[in-house]
Protein backbone atom coordinates (compact mmCIF):
# COMPACT_ATOMS: atom_id res chain seq x y z
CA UNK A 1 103.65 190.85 -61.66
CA UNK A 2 106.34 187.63 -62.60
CA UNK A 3 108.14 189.03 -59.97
CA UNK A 4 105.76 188.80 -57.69
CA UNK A 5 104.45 185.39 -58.57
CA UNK A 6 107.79 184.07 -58.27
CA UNK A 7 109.06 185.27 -55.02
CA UNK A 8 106.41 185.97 -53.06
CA UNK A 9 103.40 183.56 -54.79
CA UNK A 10 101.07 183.15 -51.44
CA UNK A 11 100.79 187.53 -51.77
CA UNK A 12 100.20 187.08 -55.43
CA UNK A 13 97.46 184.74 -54.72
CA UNK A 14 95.81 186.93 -51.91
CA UNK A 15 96.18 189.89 -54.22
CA UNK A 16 94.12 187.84 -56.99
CA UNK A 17 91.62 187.03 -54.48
CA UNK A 18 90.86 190.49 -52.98
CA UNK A 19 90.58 191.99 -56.67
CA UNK A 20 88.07 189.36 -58.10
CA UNK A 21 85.90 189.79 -54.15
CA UNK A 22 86.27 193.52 -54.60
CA UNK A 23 85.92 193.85 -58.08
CA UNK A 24 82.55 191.28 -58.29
CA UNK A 25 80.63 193.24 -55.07
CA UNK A 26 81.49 196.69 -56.80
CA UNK A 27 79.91 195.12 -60.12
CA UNK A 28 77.01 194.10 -58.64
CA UNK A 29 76.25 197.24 -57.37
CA UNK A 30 77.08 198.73 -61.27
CA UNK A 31 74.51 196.47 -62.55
CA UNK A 32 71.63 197.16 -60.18
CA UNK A 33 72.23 201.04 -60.97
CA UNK A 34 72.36 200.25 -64.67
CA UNK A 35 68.83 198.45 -64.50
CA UNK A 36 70.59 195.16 -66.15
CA UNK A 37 71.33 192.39 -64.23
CA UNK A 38 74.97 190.32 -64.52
CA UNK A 39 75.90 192.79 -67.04
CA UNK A 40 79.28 194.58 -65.15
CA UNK A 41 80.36 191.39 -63.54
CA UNK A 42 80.37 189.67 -66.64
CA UNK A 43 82.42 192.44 -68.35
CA UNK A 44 84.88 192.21 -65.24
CA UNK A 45 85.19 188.79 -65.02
CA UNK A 46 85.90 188.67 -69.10
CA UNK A 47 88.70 191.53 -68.37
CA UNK A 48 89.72 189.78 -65.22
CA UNK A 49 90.35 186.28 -67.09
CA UNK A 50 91.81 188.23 -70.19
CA UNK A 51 94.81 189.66 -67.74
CA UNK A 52 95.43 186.68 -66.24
CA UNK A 53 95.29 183.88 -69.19
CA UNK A 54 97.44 186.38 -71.44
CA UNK A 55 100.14 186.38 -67.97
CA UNK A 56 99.87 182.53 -67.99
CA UNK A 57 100.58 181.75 -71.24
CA UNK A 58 103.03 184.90 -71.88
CA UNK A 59 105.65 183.46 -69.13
CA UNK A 60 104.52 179.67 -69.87
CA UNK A 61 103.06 179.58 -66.81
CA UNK A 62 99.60 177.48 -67.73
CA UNK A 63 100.64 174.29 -67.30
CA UNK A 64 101.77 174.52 -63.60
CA UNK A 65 98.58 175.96 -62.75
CA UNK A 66 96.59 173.01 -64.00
CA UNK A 67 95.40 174.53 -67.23
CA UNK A 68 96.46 171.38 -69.02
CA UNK A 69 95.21 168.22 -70.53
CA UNK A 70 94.29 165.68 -67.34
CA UNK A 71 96.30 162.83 -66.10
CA UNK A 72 93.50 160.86 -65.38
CA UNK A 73 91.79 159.53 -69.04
CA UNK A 74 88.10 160.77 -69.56
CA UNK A 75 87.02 157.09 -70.57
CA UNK A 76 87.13 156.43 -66.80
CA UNK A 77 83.39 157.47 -65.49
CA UNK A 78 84.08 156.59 -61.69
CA UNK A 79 86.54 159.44 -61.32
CA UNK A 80 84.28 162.07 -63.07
CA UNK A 81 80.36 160.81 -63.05
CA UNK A 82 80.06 161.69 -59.11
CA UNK A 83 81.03 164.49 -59.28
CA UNK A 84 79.01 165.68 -62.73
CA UNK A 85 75.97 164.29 -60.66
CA UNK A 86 76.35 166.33 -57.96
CA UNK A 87 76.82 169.43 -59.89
CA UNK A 88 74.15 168.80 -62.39
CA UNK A 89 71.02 167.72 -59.67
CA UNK A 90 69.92 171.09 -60.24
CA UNK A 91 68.37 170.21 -63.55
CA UNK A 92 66.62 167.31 -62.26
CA UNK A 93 64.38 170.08 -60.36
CA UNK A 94 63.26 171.80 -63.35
CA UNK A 95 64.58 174.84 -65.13
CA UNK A 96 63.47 178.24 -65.76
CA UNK A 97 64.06 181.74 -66.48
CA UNK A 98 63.27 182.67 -62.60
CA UNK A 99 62.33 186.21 -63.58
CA UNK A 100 65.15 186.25 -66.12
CA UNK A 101 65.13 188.07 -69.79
CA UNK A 102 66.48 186.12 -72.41
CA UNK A 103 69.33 188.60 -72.37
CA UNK A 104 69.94 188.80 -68.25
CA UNK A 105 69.76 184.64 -68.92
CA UNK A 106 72.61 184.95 -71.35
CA UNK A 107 75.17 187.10 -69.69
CA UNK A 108 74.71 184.88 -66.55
CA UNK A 109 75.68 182.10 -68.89
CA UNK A 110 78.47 183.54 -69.81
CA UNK A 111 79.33 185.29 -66.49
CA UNK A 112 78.78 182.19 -64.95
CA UNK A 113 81.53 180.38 -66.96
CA UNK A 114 83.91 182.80 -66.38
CA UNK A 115 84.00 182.76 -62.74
CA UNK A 116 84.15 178.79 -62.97
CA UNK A 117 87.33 179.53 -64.66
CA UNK A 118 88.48 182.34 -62.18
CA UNK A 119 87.56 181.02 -59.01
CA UNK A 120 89.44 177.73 -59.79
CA UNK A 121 92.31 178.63 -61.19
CA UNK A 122 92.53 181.75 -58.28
CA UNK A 123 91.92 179.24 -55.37
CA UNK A 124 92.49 175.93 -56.58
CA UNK A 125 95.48 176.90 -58.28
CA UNK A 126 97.34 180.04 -57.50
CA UNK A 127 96.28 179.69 -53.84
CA UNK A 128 96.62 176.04 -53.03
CA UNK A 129 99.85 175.99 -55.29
CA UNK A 130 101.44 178.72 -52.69
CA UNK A 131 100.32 176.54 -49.74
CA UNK A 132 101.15 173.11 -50.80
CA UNK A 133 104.61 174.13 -51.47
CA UNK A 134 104.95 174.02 -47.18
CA UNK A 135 102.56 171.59 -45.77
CA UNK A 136 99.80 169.42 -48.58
CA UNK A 137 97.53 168.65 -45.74
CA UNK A 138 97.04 172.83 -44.42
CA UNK A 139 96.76 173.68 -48.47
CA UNK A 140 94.11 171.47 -49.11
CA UNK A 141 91.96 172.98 -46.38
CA UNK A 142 92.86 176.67 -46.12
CA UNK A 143 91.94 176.70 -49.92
CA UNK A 144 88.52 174.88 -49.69
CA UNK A 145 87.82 176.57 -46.50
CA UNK A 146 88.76 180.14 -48.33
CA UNK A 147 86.57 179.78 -50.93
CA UNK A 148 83.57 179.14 -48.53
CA UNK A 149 84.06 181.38 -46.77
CA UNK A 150 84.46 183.92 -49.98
CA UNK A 151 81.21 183.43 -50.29
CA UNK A 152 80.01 185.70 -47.31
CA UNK A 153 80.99 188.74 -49.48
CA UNK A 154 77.26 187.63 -50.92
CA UNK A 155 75.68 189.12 -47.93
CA UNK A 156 76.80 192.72 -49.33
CA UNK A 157 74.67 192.09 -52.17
CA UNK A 158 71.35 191.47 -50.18
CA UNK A 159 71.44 187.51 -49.72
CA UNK A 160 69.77 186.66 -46.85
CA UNK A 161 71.90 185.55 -43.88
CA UNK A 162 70.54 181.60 -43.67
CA UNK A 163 71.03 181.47 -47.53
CA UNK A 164 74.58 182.90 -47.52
CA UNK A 165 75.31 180.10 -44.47
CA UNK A 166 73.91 177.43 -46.63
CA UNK A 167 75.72 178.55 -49.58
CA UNK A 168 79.08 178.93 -47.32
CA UNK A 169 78.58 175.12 -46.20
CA UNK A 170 78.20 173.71 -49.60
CA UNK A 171 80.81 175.94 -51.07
CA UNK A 172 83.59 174.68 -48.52
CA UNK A 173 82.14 170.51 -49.52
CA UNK A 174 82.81 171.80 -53.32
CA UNK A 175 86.19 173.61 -52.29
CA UNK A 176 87.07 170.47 -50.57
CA UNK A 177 86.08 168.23 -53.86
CA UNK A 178 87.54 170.17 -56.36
CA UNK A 179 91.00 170.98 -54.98
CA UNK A 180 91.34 167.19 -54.24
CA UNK A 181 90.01 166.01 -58.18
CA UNK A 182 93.00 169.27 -59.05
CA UNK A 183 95.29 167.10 -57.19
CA UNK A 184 94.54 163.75 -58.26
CA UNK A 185 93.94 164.73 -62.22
CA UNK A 186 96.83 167.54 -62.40
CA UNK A 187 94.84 169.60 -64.06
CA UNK A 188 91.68 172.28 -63.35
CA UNK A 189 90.12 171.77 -66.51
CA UNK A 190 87.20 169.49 -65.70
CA UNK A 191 87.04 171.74 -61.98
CA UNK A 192 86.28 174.59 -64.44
CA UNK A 193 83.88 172.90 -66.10
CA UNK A 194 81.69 171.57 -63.10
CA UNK A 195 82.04 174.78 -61.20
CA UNK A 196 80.41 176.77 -64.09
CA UNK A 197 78.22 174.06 -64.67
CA UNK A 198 76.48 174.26 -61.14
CA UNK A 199 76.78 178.04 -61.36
CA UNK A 200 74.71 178.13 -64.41
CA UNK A 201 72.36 175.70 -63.54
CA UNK A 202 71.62 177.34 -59.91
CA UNK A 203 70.40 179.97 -61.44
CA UNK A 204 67.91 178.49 -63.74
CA UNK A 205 66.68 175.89 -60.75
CA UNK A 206 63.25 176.06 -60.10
CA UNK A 207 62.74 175.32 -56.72
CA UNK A 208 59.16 175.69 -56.16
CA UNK A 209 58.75 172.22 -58.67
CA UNK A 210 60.06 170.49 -55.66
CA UNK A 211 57.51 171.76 -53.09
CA UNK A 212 59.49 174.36 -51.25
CA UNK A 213 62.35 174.93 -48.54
CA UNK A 214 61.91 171.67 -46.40
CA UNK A 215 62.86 169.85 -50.01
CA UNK A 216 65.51 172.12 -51.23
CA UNK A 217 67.19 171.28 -48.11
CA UNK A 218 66.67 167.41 -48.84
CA UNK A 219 68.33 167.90 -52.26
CA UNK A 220 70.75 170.16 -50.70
CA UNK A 221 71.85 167.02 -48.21
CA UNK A 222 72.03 164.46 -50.93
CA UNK A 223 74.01 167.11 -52.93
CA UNK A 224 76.45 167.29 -50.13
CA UNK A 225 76.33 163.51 -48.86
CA UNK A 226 77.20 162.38 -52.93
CA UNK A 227 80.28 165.24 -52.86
CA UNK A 228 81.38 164.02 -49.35
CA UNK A 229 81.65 160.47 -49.84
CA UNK A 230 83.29 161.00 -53.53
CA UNK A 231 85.79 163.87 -51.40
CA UNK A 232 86.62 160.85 -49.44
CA UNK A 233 86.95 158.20 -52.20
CA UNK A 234 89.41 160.36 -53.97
CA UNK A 235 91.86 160.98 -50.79
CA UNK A 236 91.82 157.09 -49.79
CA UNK A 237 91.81 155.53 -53.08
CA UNK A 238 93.05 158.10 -55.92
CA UNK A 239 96.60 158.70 -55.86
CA UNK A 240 97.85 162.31 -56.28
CA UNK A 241 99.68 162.43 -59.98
CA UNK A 242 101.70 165.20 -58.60
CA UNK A 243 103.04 162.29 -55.65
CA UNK A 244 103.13 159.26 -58.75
């Protein structure tokens, strides 16, 4: 697995990507047969995490992959309040259990969480840490783009085809916002933290407090219009602590 990280670490990074796409669809498909929802995908994303924190920190391996203390200090709201707004909004619209039991609420919690910490450190680290290492412009946008588009495998699971396109869209604007606050912060801490944050909150968001689709798609536009222009802020103004 070193070996492989080492030598050949865009194959490593595909590798990690096709187990976690693979492994969450066939999950979801355990869980519907098992009558609980969230429960497999939370067990394989807690296995999946396990494997590869333990391989991290066993070859010393964390810090290059952003699981480190930030470069940019937390006392400084401008870099971090945009994009905590635009991941929180959901909980502006009211929150519920959507058809949730208190247990099914929990383990997508927690499920949640992990794949805020998988998805980041699979794409905005191991993948865009392969890339950058040719051409810093073609990383940044193969890895946002990637993870949208990840987000098709959804349609497997029963999503309806205009939701999954929606969901696509706004993943690549949070791809696109997250691999640039990796590059100007050094670290995917706080990218963990948002990403499970919106997760989480998505799936408590009670849409029908905001009068239905027409308005979802409103809050869905400011959502991406606030990510956008902070996306752009952070390219023109922020500069990369990798490149200080």
């Amino acid at each position: 697995m070193k070996k492989l990280y080492d030598e050949k670490p865009l194959v490593f990074a595909l590798i990690c990507i096709a187990v976690y796409v693979v492994g969450s669809s066939l999950m979801q498909s355990l869980s519907q047969l098992a009558g609980v929802q969230f429960l497999s995908e939370a067990a394989f994303n807690l296995i999946l995490s396990a494997v590869l924190l333990v391989f991290l920190l066993k070859h010393r391996l964390a810090e290059e992959n952003g699981l480190c203390r930030s470069k940019v200090s937390p006392g400084l709201l401008l870099f971090w309040l945009p994009a905590l707004l635009a991941m929180a909004l959901p909980a502006f619209l009211g929150l519920g259990l959507n058809g949730m039991t208190p247990a099914e609420a929990a383990l997508h919690s927690v499920r949640m969480l992990l794949v805020g910490f998988l998805e980041e450190l699979i794409f905005r680290a191991f993948l865009f840490n392969a890339l950058r290492r040719e051409n810093l412009p073609r990383a940044v946008v193969i890895s946002a783009v990637t993870f949208g588009l990840g987000h098709i495998v959804n349609l497997l699971g029963g999503q309806a085809g205009a939701d999954t396109l929606l969901q696509v869209v706004f993943a690549v604007t949070v791809g696109f916002m997250m691999v640039f606050l990796y590059l100007r912060s050094g670290s995917i801490l706080a990218c963990i933290v948002l990403h499970a944050l919106n997760n989480i909150l998505a799936g408590f968001a009670d849409y029908a407090l905001i009068g239905g689709e027409a308005n979802r798609l409103i809050w869905l536009a400011l959502r991406l219009t606030i990510m956008a222009a902070y996306t752009l802020w952070l390219w023109k103004k922020v500069p990369a602590r990798s490149e200080a």
